[in-house]
Protein backbone atom coordinates (compact mmCIF):
# COMPACT_ATOMS: atom_id res chain seq x y z
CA UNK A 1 -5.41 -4.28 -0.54
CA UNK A 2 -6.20 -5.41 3.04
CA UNK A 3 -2.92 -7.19 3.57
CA UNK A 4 -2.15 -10.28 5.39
CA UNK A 5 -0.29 -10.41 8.49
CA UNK A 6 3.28 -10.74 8.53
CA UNK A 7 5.82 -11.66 11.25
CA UNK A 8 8.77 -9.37 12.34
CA UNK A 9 11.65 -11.71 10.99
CA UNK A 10 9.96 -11.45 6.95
CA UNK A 11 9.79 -7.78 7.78
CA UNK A 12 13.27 -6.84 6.70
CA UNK A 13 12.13 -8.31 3.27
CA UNK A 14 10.91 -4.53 2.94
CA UNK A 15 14.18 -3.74 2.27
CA UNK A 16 14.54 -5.94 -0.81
CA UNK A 17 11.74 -3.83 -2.22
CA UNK A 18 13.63 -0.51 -1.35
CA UNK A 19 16.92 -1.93 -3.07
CA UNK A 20 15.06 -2.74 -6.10
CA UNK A 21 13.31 0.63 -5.86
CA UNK A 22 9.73 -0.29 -6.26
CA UNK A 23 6.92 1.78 -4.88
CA UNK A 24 3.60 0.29 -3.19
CA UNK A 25 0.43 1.93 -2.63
CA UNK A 26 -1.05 -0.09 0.42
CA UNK A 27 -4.91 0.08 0.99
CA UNK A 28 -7.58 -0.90 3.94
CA UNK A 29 -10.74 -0.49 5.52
CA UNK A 30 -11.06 1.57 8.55
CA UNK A 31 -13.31 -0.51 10.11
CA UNK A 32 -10.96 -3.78 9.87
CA UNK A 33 -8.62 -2.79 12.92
CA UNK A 34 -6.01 -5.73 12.11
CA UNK A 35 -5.93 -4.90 8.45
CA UNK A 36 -5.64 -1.57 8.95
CA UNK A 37 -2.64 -2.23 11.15
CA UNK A 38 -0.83 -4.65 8.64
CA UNK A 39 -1.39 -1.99 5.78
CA UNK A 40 -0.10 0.88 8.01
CA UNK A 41 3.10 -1.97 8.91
CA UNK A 42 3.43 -2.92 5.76
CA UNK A 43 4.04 1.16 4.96
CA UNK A 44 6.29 1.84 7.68
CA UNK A 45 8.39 -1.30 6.72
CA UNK A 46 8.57 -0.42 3.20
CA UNK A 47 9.52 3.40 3.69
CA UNK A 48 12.17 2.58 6.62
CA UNK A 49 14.23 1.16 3.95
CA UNK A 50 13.29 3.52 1.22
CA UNK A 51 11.88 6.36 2.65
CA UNK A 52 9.35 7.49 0.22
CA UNK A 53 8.80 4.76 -1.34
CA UNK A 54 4.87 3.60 -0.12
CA UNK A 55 1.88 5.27 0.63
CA UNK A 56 -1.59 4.18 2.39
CA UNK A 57 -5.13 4.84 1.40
CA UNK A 58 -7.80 4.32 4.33
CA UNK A 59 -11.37 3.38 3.07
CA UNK A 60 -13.89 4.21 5.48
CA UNK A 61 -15.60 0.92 4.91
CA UNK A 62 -14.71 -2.52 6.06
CA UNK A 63 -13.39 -5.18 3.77
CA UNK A 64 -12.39 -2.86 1.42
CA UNK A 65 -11.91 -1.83 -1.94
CA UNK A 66 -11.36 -3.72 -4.67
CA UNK A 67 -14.32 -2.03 -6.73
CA UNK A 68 -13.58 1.46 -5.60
CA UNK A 69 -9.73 1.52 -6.36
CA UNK A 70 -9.81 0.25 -9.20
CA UNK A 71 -12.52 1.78 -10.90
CA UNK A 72 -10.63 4.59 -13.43
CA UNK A 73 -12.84 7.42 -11.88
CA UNK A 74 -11.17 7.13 -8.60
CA UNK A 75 -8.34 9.36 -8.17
CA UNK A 76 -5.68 10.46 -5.22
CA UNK A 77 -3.57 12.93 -5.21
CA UNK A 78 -4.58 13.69 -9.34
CA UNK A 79 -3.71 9.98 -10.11
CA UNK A 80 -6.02 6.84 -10.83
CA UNK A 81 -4.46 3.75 -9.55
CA UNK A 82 -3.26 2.21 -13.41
CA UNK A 83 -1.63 6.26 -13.99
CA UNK A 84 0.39 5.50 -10.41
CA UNK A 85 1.38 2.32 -12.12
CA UNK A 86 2.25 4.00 -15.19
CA UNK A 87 4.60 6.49 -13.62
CA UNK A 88 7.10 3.72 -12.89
CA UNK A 89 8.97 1.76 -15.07
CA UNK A 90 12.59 -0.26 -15.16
């Protein structure tokens, strides 16, 4: 949730998450433009090496989301944020 910056030589790091197969939900504020862009690079980076494997929510608000995600009631695409979790499993 409104990731840090990260520099284009750690970006190929993505693909140690696609090797191990893990899936990441990535989330930001619309109204923080540079956290926005990390979340949406983060995304890219992780699904160029495994396509599929991460998706993006955008938040309307600014410095996003903590409260909102995590609270049980909210749901995306059918699924609370602990029943995404869930799904997955080594």
């Amino acid at each position: 949730m409104s990731p840090s910056a990260i520099d284009a030589p750690n970006e190929r790091r993505f693909g140690l998450l696609a090797d191990a197969g893990i899936h990441c939900w990535y989330f930001a504020g619309e109204q923080e433009e540079s956290f926005l862009e990390n979340a949406q690079r983060y995304t890219d980076s992780t699904n160029k090496y495994g396509p599929g494997l991460a998706k993006i929510t955008v938040t309307p608000n600014k410095h996003c989301c903590w409260k909102e995600f995590y609270d049980p009631a909210f749901r995306q695409e059918g699924m609370s944020i602990y029943e995404w979790l869930l799904q997955y499993h080594k």
